[in-house]
Protein backbone atom coordinates (compact mmCIF):
# COMPACT_ATOMS: atom_id res chain seq x y z
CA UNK A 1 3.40 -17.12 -1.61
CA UNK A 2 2.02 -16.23 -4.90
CA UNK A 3 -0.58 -14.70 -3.94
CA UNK A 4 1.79 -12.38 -1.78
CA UNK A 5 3.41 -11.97 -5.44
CA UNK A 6 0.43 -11.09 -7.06
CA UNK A 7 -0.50 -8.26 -5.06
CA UNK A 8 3.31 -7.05 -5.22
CA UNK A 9 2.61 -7.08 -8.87
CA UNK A 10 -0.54 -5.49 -8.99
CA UNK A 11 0.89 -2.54 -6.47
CA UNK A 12 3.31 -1.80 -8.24
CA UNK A 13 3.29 -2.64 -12.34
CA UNK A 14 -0.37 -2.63 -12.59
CA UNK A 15 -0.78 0.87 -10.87
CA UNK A 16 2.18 2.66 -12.16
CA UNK A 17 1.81 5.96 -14.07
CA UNK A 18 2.95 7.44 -17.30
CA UNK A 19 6.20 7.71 -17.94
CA UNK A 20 7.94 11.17 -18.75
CA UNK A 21 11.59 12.44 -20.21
CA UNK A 22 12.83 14.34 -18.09
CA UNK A 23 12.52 18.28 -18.26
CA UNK A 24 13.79 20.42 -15.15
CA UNK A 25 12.58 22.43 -13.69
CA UNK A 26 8.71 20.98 -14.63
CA UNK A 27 7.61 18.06 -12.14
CA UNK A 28 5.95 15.64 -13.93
CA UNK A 29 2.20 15.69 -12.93
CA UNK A 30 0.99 12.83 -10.85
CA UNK A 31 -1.98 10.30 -12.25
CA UNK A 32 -5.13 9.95 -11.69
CA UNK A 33 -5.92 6.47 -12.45
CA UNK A 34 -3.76 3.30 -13.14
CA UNK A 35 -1.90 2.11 -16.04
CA UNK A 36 -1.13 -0.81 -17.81
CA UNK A 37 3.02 -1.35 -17.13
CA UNK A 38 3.95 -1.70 -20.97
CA UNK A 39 3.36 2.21 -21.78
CA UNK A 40 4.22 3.84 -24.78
CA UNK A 41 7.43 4.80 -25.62
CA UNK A 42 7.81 8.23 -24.24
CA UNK A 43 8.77 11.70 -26.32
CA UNK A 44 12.47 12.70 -25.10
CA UNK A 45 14.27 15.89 -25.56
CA UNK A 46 17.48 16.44 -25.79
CA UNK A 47 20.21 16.56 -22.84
CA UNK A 48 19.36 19.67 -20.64
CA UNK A 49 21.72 22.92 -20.47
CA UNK A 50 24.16 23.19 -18.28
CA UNK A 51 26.39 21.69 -16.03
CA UNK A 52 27.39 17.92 -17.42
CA UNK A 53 24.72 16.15 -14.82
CA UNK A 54 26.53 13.01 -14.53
CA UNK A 55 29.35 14.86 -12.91
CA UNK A 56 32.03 12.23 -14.60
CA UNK A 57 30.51 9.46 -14.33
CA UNK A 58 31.02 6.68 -16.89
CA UNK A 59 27.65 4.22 -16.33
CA UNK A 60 24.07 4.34 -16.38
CA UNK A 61 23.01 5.85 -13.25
CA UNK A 62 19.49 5.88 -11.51
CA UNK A 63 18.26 8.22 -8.99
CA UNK A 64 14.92 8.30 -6.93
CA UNK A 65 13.41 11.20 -4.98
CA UNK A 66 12.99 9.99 -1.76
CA UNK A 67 14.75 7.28 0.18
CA UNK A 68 11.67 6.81 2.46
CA UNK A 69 7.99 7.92 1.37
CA UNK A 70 4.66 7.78 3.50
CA UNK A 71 1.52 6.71 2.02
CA UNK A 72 -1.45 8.89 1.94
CA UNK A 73 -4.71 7.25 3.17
CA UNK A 74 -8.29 7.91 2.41
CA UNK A 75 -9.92 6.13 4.67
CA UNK A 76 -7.80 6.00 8.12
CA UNK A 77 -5.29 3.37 7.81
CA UNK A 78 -6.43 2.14 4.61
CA UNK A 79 -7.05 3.21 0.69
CA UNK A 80 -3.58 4.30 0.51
CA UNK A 81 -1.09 5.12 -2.05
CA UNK A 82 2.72 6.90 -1.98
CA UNK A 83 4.55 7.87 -5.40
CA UNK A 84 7.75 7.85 -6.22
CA UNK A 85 9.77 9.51 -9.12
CA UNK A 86 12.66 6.89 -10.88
CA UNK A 87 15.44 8.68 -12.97
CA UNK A 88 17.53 6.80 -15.24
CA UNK A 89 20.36 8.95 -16.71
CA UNK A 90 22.51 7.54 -18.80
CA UNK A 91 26.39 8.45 -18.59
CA UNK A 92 28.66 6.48 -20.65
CA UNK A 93 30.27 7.72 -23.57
CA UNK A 94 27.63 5.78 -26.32
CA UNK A 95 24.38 5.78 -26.55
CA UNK A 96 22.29 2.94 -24.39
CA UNK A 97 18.99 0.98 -25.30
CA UNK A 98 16.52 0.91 -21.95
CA UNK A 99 14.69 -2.28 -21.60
CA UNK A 100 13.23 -1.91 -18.42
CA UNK A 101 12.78 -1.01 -13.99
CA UNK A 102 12.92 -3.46 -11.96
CA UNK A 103 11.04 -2.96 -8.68
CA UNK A 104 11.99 -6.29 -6.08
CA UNK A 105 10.52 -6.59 -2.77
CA UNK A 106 13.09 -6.99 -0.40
CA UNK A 107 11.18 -9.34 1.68
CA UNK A 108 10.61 -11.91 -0.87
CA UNK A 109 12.84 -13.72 -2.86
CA UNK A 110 11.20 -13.96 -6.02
CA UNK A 111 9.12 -10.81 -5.60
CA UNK A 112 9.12 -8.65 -8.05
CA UNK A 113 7.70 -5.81 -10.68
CA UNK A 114 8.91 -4.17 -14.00
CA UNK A 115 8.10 -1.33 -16.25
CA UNK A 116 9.47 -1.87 -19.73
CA UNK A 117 10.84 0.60 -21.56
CA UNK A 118 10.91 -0.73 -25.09
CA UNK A 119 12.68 1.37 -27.64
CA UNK A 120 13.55 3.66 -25.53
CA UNK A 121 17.67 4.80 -26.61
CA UNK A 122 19.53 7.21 -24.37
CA UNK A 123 22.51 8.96 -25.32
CA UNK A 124 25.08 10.38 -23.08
CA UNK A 125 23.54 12.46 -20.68
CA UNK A 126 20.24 12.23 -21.64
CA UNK A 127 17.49 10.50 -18.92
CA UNK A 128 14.25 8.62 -18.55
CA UNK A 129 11.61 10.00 -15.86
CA UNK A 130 9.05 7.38 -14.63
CA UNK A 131 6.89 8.10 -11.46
CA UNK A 132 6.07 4.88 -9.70
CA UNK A 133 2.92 3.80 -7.63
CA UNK A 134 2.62 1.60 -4.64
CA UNK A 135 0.06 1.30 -2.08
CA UNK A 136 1.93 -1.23 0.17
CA UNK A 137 4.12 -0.55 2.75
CA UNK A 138 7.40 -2.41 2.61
CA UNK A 139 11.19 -1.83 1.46
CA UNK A 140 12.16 -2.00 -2.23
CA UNK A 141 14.92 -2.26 -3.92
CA UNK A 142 14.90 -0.63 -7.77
CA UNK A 143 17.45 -0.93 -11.12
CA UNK A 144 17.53 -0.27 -14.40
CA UNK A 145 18.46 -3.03 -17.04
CA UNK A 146 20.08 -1.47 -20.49
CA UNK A 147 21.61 -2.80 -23.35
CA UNK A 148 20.26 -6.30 -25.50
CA UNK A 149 17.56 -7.90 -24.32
CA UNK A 150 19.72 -10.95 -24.73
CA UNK A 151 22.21 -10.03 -22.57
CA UNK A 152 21.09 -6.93 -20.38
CA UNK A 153 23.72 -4.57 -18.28
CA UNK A 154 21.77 -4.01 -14.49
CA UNK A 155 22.34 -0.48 -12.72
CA UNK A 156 23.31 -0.34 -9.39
CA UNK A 157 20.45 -0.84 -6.97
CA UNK A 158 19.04 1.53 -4.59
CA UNK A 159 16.85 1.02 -1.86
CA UNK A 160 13.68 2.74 -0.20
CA UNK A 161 10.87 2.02 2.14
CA UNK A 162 7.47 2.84 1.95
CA UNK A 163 5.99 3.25 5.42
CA UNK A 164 2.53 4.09 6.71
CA UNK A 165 2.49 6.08 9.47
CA UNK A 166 -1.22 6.00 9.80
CA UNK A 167 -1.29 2.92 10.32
CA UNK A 168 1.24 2.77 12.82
CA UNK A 169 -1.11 5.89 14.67
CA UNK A 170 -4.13 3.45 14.71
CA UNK A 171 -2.18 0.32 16.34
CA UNK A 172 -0.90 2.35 19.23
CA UNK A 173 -4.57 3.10 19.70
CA UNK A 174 -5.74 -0.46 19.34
CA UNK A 175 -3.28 -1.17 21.89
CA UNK A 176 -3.82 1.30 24.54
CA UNK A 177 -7.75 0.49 24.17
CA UNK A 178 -6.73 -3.35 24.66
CA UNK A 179 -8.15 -4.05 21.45
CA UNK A 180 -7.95 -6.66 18.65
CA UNK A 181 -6.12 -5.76 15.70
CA UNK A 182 -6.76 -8.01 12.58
CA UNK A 183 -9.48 -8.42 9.56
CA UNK A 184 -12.57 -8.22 10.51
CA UNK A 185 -15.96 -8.75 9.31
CA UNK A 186 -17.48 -9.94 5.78
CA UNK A 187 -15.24 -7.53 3.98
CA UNK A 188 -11.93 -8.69 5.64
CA UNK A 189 -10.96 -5.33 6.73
CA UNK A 190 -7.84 -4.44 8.63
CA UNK A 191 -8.33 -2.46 11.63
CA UNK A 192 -9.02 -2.38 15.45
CA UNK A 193 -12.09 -3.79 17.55
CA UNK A 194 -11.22 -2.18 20.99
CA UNK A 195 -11.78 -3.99 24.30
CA UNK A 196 -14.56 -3.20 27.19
CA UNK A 197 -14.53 -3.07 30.73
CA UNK A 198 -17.64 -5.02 31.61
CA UNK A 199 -16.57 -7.80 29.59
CA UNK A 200 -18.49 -10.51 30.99
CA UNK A 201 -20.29 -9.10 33.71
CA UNK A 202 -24.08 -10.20 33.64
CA UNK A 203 -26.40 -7.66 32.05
CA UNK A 204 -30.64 -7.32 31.98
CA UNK A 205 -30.81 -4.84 28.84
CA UNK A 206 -28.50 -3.13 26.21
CA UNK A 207 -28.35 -0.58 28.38
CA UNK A 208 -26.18 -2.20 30.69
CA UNK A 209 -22.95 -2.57 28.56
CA UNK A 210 -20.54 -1.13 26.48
CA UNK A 211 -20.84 -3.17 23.76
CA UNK A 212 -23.66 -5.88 23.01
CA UNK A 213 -25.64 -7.54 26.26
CA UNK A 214 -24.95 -11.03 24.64
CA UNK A 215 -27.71 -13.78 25.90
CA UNK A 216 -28.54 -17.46 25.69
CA UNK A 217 -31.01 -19.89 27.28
CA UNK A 218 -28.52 -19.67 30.42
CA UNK A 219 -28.50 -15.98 31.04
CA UNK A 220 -26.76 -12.54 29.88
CA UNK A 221 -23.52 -11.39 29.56
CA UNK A 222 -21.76 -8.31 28.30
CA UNK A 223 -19.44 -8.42 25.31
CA UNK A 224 -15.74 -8.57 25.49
CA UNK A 225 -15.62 -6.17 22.41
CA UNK A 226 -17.10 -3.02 21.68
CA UNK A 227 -18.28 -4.86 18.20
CA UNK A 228 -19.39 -8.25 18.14
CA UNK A 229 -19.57 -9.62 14.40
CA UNK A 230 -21.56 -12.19 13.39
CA UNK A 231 -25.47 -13.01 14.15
CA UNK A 232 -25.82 -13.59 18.06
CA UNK A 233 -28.41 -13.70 20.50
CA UNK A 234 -28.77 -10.69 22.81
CA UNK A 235 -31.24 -8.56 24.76
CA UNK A 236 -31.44 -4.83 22.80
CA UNK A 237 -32.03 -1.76 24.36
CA UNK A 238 -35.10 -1.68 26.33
CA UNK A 239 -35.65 -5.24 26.88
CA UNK A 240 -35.84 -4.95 30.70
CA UNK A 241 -38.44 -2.24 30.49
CA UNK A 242 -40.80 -4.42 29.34
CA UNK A 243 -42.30 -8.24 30.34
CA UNK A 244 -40.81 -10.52 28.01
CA UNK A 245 -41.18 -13.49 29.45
CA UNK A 246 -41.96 -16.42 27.03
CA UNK A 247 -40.36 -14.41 24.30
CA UNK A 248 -37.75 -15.76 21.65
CA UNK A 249 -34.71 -14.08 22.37
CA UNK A 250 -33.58 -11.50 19.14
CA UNK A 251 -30.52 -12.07 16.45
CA UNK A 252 -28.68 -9.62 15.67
CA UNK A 253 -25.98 -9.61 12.79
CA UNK A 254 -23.04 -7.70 12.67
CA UNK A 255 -21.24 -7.92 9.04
């Protein structure tokens, strides 16, 4: 469990960006490496021209772009990240000290991020931009907290979900290839190891199979898998082209 929290944490407080007023019609531009979460208080201007934005309201009111984002990957499934743009306005009739966002995972109960906001003041009208990171694909729920730090007021909640397509692509593929999904090798990596058709059918040579021609003192068989990891006996490519009779059967390792 807190391990599950710390990478919640680390997705989204340690990898957030920097923190804007904002300035329509200008997007804020998006980061290119991570920040720590307790940024520096940002430079405000004042409430924009206009129509009155918070349209009668009396609270402090957040808005987010997007109700659903995808991530973007960089390798396949994996090395992903999605943004997403947080917009506290505030819309009472004083002025209202931000402490902080609150990011909870709704799948865990005690799950959750922050960005603080310290000495940030809003007055009526005026908002706080902050453009969010996460590379993990779940459903969040995010508020605002305003007023003392004693005794905080909390915005009402709104909810989004991250998804990951890609990922989603690659499983149906695992699947229709009767593969394995799960971590894999010595770097624990997420992804497919699809199956073969020979699985198990005796083998002379490399050649033979689809994947590995695995071997012991017993005989040959092919592989189940199209990757085998681990360091396993086997006859290579070749082998029956040649008299090795007497000779130690090879390793080969498969990280």
């Amino acid at each position: 469990m807190w391990r599950s929290l710390s990478l919640l944490a680390c997705a989204l407080a340690c990898a957030v960006s920097g923190a804007k007023q904002e300035q329509p019609p200008v997007s804020p531009a998006r980061p290119t490496d991570p920040e720590p979460a307790h940024l520096p208080v940002p430079l405000r201007s004042g409430p924009p021209p206009g129509p009155d934005l918070c349209r009668g309201a009396n609270a402090v009111t957040l808005r987010e772009t997007a109700s659903q984002r995808d991530l973007v990957c960089s390798d396949g499934h994996r090395a992903c990240r999605a943004y997403l743009e947080v917009v506290v306005r505030n819309c009472t009739k004083a002025a209202v000290a931000l402490q902080k966002i609150v990011v909870k995972d709704i799948g865990l109960d005690q799950g959750e991020a922050w960005v603080e906001a310290r000495g940030v003041v809003l007055s009526r009208g005026e908002a706080w931009r902050h453009e969010l990171t996460t590379v993990i694909a779940r459903t969040y729920s995010v508020y605002a907290l305003v007023g003392s730090v004693e005794a905080p007021t909390q915005s009402q909640a709104h909810q989004f979900t991250i998804e990951n397509p890609a990922r989603r692509r690659a499983m149906a593929a695992c699947e229709a290839c009767h593969g394995h999904w799960g971590s894999h090798g010595i770097l624990n990596r997420e992804g497919c190891i699809c199956g073969t058709s020979d699985g198990g059918k005796p083998c002379s040579d490399g050649r033979d199979c689809e994947g590995m021609c695995l071997a012991d003192d017993d005989g040959a068989w092919c592989a189940t898998r199209v990757t085998t990891f681990g360091c396993r006996r086997h006859l290579p490519d070749g082998w029956s082209d040649e008299d090795h009779h007497g000779w130690r059967l090879p390793i080969r390792c498969t990280d």
